[in-house]
C-alpha atoms as a PDB file:
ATOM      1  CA  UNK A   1     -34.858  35.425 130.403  1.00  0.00           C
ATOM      2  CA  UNK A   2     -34.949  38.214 127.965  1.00  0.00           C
ATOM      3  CA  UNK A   3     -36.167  36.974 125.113  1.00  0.00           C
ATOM      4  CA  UNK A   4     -33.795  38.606 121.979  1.00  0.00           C
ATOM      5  CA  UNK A   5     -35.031  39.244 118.948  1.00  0.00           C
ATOM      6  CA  UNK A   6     -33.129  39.663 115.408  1.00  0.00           C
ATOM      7  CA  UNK A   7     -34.889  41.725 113.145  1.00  0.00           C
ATOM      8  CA  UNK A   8     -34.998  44.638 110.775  1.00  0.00           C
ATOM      9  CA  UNK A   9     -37.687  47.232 111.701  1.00  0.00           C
ATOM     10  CA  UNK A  10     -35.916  50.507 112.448  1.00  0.00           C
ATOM     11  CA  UNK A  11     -38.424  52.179 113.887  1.00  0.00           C
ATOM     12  CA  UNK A  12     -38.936  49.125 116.445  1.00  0.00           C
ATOM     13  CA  UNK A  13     -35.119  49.838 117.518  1.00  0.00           C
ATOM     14  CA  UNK A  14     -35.663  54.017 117.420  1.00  0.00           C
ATOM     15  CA  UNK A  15     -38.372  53.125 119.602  1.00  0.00           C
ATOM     16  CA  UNK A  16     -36.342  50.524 121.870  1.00  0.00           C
ATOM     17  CA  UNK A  17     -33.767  53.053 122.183  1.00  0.00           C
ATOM     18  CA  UNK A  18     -35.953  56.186 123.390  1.00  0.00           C
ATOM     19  CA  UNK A  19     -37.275  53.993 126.128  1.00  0.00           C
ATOM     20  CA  UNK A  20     -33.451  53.825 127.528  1.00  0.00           C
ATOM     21  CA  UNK A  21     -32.772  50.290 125.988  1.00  0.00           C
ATOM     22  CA  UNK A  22     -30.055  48.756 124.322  1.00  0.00           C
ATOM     23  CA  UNK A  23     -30.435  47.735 120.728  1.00  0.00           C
ATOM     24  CA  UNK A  24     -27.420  46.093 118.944  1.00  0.00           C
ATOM     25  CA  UNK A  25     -26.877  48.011 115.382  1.00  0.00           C
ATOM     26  CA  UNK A  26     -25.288  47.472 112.114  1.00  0.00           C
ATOM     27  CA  UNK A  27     -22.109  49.768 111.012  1.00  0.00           C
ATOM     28  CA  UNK A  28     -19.908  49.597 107.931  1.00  0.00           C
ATOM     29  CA  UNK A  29     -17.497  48.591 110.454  1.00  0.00           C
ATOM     30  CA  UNK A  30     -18.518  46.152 113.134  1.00  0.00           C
ATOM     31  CA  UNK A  31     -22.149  45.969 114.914  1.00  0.00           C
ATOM     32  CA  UNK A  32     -22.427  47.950 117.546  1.00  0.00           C
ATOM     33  CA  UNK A  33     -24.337  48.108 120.999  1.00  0.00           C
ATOM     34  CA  UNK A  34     -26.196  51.891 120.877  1.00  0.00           C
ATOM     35  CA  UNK A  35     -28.014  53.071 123.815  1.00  0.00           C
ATOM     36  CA  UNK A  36     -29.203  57.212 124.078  1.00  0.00           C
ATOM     37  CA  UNK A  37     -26.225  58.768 124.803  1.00  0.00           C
ATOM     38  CA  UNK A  38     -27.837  61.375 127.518  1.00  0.00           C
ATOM     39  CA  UNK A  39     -29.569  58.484 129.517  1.00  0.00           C
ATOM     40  CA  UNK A  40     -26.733  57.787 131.901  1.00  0.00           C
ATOM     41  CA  UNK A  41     -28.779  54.990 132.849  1.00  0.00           C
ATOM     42  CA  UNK A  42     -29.073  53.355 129.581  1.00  0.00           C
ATOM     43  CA  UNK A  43     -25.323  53.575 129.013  1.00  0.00           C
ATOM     44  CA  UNK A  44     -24.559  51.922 132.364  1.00  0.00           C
ATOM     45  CA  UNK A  45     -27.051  48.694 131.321  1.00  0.00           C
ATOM     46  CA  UNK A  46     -24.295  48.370 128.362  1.00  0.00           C
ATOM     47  CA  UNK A  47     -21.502  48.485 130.033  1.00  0.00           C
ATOM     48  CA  UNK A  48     -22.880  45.725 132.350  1.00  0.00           C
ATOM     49  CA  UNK A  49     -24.391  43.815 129.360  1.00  0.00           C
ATOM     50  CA  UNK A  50     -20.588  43.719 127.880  1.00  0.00           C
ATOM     51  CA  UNK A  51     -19.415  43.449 131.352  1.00  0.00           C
ATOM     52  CA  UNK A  52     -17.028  46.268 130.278  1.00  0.00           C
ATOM     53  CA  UNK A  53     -14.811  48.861 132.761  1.00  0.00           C
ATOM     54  CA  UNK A  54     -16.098  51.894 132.827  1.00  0.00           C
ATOM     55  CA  UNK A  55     -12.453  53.339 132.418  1.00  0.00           C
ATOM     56  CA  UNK A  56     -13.200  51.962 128.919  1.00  0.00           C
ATOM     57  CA  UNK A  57     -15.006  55.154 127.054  1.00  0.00           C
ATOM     58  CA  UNK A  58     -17.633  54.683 123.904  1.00  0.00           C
ATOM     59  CA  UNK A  59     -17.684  56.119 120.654  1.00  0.00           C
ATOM     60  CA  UNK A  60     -20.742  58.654 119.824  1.00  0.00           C
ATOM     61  CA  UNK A  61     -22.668  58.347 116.525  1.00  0.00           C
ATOM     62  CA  UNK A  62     -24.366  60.709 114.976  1.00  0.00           C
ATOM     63  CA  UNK A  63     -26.327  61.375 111.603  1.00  0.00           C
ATOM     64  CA  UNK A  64     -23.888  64.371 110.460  1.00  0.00           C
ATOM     65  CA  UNK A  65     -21.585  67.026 111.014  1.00  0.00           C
ATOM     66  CA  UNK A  66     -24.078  69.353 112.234  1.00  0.00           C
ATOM     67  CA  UNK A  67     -25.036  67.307 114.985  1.00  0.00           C
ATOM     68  CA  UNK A  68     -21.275  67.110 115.958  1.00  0.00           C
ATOM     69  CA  UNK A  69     -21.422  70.835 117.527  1.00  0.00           C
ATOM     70  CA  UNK A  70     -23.927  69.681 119.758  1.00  0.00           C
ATOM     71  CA  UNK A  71     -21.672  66.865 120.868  1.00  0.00           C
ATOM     72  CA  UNK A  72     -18.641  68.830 121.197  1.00  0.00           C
ATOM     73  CA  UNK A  73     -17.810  71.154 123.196  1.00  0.00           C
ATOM     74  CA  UNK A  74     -15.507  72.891 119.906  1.00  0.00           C
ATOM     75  CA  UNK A  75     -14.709  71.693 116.313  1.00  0.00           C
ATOM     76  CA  UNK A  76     -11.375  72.554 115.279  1.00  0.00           C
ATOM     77  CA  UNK A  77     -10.868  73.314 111.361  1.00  0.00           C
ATOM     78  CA  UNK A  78      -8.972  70.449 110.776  1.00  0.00           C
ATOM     79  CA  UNK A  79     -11.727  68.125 112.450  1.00  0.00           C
ATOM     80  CA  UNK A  80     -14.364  69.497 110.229  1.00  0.00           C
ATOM     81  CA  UNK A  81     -11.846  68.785 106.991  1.00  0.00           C
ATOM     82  CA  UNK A  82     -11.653  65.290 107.987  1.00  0.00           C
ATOM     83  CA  UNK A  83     -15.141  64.541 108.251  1.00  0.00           C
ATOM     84  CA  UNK A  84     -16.033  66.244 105.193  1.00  0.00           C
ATOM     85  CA  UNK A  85     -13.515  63.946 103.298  1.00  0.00           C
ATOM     86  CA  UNK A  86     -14.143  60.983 105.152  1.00  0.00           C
ATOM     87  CA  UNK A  87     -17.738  61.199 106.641  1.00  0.00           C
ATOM     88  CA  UNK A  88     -20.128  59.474 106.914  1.00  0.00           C
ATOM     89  CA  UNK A  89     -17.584  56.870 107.088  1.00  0.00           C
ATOM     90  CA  UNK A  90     -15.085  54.709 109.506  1.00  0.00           C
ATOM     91  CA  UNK A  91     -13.304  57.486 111.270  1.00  0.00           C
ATOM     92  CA  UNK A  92     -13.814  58.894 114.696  1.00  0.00           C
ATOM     93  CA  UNK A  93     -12.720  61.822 115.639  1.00  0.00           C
ATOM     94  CA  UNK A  94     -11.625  62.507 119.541  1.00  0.00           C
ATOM     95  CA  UNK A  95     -13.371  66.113 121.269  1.00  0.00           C
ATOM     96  CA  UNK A  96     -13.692  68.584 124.161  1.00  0.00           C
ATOM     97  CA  UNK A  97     -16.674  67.318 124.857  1.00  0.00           C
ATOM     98  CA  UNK A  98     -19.645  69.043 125.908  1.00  0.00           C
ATOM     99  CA  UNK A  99     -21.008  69.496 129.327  1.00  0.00           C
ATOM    100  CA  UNK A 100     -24.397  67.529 128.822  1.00  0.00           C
ATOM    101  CA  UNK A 101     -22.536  64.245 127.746  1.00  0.00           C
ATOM    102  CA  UNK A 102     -22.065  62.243 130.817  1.00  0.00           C
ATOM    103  CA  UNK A 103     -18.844  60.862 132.460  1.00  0.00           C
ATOM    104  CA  UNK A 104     -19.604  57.680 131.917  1.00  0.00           C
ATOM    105  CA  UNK A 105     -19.736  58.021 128.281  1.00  0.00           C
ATOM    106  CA  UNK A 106     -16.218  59.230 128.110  1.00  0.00           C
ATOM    107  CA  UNK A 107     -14.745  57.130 131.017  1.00  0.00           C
ATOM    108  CA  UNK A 108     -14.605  60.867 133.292  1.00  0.00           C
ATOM    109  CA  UNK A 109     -12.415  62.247 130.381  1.00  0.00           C
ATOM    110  CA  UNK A 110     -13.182  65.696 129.187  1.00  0.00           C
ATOM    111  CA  UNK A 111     -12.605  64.446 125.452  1.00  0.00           C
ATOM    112  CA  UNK A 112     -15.646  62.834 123.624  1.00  0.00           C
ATOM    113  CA  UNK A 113     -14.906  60.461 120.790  1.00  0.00           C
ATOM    114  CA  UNK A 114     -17.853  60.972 117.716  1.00  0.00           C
ATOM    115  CA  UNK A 115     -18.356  59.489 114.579  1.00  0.00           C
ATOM    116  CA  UNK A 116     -21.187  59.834 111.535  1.00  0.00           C
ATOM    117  CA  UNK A 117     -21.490  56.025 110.121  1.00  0.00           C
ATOM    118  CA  UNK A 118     -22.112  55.305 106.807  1.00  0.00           C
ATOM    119  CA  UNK A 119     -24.329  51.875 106.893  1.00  0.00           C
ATOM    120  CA  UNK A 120     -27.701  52.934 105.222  1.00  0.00           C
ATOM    121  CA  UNK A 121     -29.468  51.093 108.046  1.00  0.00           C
ATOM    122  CA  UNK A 122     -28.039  52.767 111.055  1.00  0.00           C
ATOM    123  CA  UNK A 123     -28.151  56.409 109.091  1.00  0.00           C
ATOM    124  CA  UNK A 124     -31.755  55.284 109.082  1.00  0.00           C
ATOM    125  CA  UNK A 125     -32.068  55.104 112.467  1.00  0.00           C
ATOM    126  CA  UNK A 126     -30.050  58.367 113.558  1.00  0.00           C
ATOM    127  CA  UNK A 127     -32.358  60.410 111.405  1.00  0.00           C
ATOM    128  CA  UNK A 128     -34.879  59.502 113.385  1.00  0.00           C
ATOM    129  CA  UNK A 129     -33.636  59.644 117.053  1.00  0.00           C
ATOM    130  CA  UNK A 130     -34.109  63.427 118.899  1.00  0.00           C
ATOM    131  CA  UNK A 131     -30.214  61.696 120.250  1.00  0.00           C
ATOM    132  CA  UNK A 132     -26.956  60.301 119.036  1.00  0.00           C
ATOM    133  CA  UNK A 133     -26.056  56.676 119.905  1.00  0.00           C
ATOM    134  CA  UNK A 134     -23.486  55.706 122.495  1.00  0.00           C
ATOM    135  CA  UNK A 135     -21.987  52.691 120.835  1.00  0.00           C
ATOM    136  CA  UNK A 136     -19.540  50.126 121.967  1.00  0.00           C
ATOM    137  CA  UNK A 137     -18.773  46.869 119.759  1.00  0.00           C
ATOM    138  CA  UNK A 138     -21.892  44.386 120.537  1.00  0.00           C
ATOM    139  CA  UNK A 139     -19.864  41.319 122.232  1.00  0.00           C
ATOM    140  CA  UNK A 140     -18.730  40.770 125.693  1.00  0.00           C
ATOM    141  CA  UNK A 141     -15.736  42.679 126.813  1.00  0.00           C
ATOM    142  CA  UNK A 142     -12.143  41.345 125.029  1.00  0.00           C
ATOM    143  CA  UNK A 143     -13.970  38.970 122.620  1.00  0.00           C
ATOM    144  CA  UNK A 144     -13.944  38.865 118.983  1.00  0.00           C
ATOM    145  CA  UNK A 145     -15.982  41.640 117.378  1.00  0.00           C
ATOM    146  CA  UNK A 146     -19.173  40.786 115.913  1.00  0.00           C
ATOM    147  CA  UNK A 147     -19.422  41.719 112.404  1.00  0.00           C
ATOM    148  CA  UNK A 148     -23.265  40.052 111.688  1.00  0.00           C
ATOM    149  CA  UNK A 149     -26.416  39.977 113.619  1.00  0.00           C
ATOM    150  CA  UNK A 150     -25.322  36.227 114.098  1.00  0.00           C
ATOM    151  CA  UNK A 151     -22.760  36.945 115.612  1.00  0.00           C
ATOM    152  CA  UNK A 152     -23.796  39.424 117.805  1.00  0.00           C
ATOM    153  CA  UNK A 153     -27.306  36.599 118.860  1.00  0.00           C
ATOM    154  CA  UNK A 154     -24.093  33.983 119.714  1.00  0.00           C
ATOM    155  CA  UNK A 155     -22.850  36.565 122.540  1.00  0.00           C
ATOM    156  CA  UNK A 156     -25.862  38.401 123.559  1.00  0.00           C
ATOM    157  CA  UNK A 157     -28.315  36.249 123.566  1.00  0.00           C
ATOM    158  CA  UNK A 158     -31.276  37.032 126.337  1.00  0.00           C
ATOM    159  CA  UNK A 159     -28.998  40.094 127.106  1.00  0.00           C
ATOM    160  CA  UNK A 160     -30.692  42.597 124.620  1.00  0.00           C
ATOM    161  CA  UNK A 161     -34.031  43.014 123.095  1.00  0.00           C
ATOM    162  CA  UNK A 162     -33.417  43.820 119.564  1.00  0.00           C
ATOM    163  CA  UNK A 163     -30.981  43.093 117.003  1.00  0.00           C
ATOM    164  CA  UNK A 164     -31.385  45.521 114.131  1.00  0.00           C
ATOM    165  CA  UNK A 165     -30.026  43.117 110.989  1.00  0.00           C
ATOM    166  CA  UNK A 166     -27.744  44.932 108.785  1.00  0.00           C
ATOM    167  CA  UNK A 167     -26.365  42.259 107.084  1.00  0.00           C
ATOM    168  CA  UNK A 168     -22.143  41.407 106.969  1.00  0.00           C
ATOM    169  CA  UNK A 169     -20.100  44.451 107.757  1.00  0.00           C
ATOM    170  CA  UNK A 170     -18.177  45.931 104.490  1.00  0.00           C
ATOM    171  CA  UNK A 171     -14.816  47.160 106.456  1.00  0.00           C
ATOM    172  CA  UNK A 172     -14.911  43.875 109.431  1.00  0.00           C
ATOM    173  CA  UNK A 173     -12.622  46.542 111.828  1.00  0.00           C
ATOM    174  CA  UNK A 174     -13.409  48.833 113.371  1.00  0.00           C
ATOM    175  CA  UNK A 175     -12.450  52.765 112.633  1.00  0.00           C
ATOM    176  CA  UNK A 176      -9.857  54.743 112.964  1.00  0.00           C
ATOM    177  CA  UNK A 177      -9.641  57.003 116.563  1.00  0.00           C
ATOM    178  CA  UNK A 178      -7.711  60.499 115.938  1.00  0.00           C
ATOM    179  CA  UNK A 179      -7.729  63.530 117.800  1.00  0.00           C
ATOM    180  CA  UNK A 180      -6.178  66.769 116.154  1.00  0.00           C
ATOM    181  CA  UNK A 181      -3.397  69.661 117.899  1.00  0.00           C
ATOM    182  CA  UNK A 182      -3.335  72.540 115.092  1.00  0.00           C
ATOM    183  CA  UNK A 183      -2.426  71.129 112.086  1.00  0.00           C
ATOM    184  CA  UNK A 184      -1.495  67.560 112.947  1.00  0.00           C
ATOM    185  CA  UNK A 185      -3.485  64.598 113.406  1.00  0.00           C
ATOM    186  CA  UNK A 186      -2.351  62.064 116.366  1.00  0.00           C
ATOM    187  CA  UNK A 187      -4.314  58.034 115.774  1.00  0.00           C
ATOM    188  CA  UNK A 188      -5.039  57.088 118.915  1.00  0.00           C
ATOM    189  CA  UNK A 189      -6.137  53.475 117.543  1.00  0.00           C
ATOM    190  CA  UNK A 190      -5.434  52.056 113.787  1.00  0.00           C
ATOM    191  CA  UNK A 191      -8.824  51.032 111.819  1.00  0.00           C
ATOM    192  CA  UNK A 192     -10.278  51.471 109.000  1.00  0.00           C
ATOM    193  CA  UNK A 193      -8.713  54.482 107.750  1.00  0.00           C
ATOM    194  CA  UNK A 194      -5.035  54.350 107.008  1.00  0.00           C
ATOM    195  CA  UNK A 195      -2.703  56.928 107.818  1.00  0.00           C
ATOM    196  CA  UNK A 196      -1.742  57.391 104.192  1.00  0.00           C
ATOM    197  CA  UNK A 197      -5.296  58.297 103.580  1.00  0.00           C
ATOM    198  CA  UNK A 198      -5.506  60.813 106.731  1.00  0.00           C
ATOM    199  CA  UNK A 199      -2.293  62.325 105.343  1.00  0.00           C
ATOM    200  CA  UNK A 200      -4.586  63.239 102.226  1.00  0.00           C
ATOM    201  CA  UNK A 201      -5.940  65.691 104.607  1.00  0.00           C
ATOM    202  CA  UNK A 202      -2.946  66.829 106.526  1.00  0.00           C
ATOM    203  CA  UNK A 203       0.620  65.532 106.064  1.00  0.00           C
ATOM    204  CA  UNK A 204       1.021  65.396 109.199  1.00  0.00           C
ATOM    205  CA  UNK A 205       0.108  62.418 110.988  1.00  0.00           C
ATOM    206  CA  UNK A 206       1.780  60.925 113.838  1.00  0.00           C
ATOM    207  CA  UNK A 207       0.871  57.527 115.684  1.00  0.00           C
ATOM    208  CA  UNK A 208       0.042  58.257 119.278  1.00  0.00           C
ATOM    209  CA  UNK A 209       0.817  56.797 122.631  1.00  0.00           C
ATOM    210  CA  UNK A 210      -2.114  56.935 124.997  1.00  0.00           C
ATOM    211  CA  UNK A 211      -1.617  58.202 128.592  1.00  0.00           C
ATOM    212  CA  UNK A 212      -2.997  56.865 131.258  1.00  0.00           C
ATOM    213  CA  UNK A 213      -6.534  58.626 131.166  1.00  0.00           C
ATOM    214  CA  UNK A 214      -7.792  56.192 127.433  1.00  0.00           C
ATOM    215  CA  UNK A 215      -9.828  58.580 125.130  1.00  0.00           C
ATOM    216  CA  UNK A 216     -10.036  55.836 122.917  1.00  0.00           C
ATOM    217  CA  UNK A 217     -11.426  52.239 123.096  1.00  0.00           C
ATOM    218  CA  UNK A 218      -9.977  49.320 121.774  1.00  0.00           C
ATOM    219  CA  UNK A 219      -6.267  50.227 123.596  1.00  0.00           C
ATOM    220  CA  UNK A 220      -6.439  47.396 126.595  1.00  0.00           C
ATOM    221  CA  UNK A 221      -3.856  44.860 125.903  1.00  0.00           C
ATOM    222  CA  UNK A 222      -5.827  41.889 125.276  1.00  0.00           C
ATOM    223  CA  UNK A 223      -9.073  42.595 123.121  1.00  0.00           C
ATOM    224  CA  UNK A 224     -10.350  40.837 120.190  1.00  0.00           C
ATOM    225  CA  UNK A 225      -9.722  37.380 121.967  1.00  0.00           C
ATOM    226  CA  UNK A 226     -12.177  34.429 120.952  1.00  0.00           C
ATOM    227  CA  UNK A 227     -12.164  31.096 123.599  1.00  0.00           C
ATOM    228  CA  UNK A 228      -9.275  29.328 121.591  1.00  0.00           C
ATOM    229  CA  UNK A 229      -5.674  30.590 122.538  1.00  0.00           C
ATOM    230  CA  UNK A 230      -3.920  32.478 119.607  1.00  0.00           C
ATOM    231  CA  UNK A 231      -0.724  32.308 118.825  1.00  0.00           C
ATOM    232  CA  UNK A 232       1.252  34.553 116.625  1.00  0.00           C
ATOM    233  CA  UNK A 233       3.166  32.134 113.953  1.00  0.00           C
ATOM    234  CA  UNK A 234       6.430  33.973 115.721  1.00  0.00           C
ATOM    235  CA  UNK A 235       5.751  31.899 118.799  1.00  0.00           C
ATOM    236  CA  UNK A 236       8.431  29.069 118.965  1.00  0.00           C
ATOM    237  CA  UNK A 237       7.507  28.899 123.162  1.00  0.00           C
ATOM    238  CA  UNK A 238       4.213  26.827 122.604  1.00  0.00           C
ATOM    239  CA  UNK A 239       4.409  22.869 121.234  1.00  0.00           C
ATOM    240  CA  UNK A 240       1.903  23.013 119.256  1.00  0.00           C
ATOM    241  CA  UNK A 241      -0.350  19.770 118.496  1.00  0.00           C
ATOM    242  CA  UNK A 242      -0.912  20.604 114.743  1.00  0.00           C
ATOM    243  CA  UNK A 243      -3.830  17.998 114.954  1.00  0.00           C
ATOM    244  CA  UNK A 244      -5.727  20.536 117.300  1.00  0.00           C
ATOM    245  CA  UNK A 245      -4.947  23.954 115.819  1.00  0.00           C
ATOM    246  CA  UNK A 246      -6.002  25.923 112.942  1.00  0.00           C
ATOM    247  CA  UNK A 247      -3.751  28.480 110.912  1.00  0.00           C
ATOM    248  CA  UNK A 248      -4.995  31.862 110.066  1.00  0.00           C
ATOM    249  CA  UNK A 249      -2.766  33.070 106.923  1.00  0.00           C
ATOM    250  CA  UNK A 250      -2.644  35.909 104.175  1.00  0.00           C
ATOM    251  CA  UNK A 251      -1.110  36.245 100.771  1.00  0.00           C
ATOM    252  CA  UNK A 252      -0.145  33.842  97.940  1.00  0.00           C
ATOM    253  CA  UNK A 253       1.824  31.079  99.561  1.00  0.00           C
ATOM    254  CA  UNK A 254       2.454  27.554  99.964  1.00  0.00           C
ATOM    255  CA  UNK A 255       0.612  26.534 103.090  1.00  0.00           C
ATOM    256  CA  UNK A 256       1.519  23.998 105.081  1.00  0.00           C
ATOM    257  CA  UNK A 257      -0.388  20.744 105.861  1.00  0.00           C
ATOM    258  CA  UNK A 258       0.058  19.725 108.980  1.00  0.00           C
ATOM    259  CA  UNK A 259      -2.476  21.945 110.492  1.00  0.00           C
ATOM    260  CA  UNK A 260      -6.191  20.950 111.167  1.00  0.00           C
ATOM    261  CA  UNK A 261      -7.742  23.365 109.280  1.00  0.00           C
ATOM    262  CA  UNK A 262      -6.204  26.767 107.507  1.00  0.00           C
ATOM    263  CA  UNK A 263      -8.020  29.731 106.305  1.00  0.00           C
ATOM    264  CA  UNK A 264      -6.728  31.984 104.338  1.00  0.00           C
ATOM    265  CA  UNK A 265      -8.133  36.479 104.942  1.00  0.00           C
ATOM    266  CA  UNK A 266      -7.071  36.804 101.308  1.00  0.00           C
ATOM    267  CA  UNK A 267      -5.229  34.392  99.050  1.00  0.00           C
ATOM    268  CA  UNK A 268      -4.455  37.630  96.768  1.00  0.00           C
ATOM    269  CA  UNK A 269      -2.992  39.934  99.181  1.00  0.00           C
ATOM    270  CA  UNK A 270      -5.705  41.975  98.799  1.00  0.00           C
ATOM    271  CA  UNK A 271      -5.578  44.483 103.105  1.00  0.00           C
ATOM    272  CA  UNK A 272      -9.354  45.522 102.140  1.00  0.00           C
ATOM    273  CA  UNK A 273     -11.000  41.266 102.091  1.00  0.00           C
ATOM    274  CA  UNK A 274      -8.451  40.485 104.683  1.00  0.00           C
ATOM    275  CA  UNK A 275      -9.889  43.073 107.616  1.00  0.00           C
ATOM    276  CA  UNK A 276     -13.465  42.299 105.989  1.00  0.00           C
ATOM    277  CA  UNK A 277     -12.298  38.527 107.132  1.00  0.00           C
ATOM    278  CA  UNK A 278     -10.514  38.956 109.786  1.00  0.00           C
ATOM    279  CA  UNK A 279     -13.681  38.588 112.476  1.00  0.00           C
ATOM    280  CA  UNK A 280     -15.733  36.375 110.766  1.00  0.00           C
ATOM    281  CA  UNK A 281     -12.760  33.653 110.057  1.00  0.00           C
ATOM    282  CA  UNK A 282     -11.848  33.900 114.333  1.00  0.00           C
ATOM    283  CA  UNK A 283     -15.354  33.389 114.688  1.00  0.00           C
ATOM    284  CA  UNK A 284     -15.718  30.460 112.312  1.00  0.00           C
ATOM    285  CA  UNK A 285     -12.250  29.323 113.506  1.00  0.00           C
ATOM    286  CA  UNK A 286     -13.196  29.418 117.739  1.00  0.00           C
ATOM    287  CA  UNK A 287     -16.735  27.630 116.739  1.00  0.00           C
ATOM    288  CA  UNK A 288     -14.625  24.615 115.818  1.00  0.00           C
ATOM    289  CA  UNK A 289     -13.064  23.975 119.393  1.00  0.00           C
ATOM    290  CA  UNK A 290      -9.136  23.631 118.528  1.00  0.00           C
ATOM    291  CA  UNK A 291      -6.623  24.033 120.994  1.00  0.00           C
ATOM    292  CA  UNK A 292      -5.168  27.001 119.258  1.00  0.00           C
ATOM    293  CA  UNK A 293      -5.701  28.920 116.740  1.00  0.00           C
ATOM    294  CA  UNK A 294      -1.967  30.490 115.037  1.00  0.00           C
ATOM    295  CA  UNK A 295      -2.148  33.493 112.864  1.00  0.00           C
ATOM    296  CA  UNK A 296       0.587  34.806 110.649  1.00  0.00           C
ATOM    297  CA  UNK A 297       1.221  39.033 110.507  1.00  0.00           C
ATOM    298  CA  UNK A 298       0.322  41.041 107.728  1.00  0.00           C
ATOM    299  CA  UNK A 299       2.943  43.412 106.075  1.00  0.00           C
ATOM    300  CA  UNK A 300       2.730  46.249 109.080  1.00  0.00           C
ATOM    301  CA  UNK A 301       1.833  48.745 106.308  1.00  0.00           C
ATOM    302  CA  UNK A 302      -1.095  50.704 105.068  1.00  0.00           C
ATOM    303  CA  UNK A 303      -4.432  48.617 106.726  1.00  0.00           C
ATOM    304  CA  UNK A 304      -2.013  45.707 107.535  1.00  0.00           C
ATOM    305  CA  UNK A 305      -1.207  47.752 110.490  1.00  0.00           C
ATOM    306  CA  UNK A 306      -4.712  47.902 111.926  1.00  0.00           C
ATOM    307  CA  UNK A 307      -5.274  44.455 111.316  1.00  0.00           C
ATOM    308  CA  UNK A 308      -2.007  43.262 112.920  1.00  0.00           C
ATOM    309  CA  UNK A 309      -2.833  45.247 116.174  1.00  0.00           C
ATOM    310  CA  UNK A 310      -6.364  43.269 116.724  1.00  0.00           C
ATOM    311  CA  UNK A 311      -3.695  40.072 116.074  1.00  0.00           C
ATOM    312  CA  UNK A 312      -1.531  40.858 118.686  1.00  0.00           C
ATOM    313  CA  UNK A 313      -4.136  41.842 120.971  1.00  0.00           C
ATOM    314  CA  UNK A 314      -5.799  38.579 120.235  1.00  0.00           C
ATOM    315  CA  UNK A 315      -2.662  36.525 120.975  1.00  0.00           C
ATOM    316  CA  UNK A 316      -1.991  38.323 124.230  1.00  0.00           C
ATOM    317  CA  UNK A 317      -2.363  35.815 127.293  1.00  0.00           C
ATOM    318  CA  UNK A 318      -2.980  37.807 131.011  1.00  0.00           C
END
């Protein structure tokens, strides 16, 4: 078996990656799985690590908005705006991609999704790499994502040689997917980045519905899902046995007692601790082997939104 190892030598990773492997890195968001995006190869190996569809396309990473142009086929004015006010950061911005990215990066799509990170570790890295990073979330396909080299050892284990220790991720979600028409800017998937903040850039921001052909990840109904079943606290259909199920909650309230164990994302209604929470409590939560695991909405505003979509992703049942 592979033998994994967590560490924190960036050049061992630049290295790892150059020879067409797959290192698992830190972002401000959630740790990802990088590979050299060019290598066709070495983005197949993580889409079989993850065991993930290859209708499923990755994100591209990338030092800064220079190296976008060679990603991207064109840069609209309004693309470059956003990632000079939110770069290097959690938004990713959707692309006519360029003809020397291949299919499988973008899931045969003729869009390219790019983002410049902003975890000092990682920038570290890109700087030194001759090619951006091809970067999925570093867990297996639909489970929760990993926001610590732990958690990233606890899925991947003997699966990939180097995990590049970053410490916790600041944001816990993962970032915001747009794409931009003229002078509006569609969100293909809620993160990071609110929409009030993207309408500091343009007013106009609408929520998008993806066709058929996904330019962004993170849109299959079920995702986010650890081993126990959730159940959103709007379920009456389940009996629950209280004894064997742990609440997920938000906000200053009374909680209940009758459940096993109850943890709260942020006892002072504060969106930011709550996403930063949000992964690392359903980890935490699913290492305790309940029968369920019930978690109560957010208010569907401002970040709530992004964090109530990995909820009800989580809670879906196939």
């Amino acid at each position: 078996m592979l033998q994994t190892i967590i560490g924190t030598d960036i050049y061992q990773a630049a290295s790892l990656l150059a020879k067409g492997e797959a290192v698992a890195i830190p972002t401000e968001t959630v740790y990802g799985l990088g590979c050299n995006t060019y290598s066709d190869s070495a983005v197949r190996n993580v889409f079989n690590i993850k065991g993930r569809p290859t209708n499923n396309p990755l994100i591209v990473h990338c030092y800064d908005i220079n190296a976008v142009g060679n990603i991207a086929a064109e840069v609209p004015d309004l693309a470059y705006r956003l990632f000079e006010h939110f770069s290097p950061g959690p938004l990713s911005i959707v692309f006519p991609k360029g003809n020397h990215i291949p299919d499988i990066v973008t899931a045969g799509n003729d869009t390219v999704a790019i983002r410049i990170p902003n975890h000092p570790v990682t920038r570290q890295l890109l700087e030194l790499l001759p090619f951006p990073v091809a970067a999925p979330s570093a867990n297996k396909f639909m489970s929760v994502s990993p926001t610590s080299a732990l958690h990233v050892h606890q899925q991947l284990n003997g699966l990939v040689p180097y995990i590049l220790d970053g410490g916790e991720a600041d944001n816990g979600i993962e970032s915001t997917v747009v794409k931009v028409e003229r002078d509006t800017i569609i969100v293909l998937r809620q993160g990071s980045v609110t929409v009030d903040e993207l309408q500091q850039v343009s007013k106009n921001v609408i929520t998008g519905k993806p066709d058929k052909k996904l330019e962004s990840p993170g849109l299959f109904k079920k995702h986010y899902s650890p081993n126990t079943q959730v159940i959103l606290s709007t379920d009456d259909t389940i009996d629950i046995d209280y004894n064997n199920t742990a609440l997920l909650t938000f906000g200053d309230k009374e909680q209940s007692h009758k459940y096993k164990v109850i943890l709260n994302l942020s006892p002072t209604g504060n969106m930011r601790e709550a996403a930063k929470n949000l992964y690392k409590y359903l980890h935490d939560l699913d290492a305790l082997n309940l029968k369920y695991i019930v978690v109560e909405l957010l208010p569907d505003i401002g970040l709530g939104a992004a964090i109530n979509d990995r909820l009800k992703r989580a809670a879906t049942i196939l």
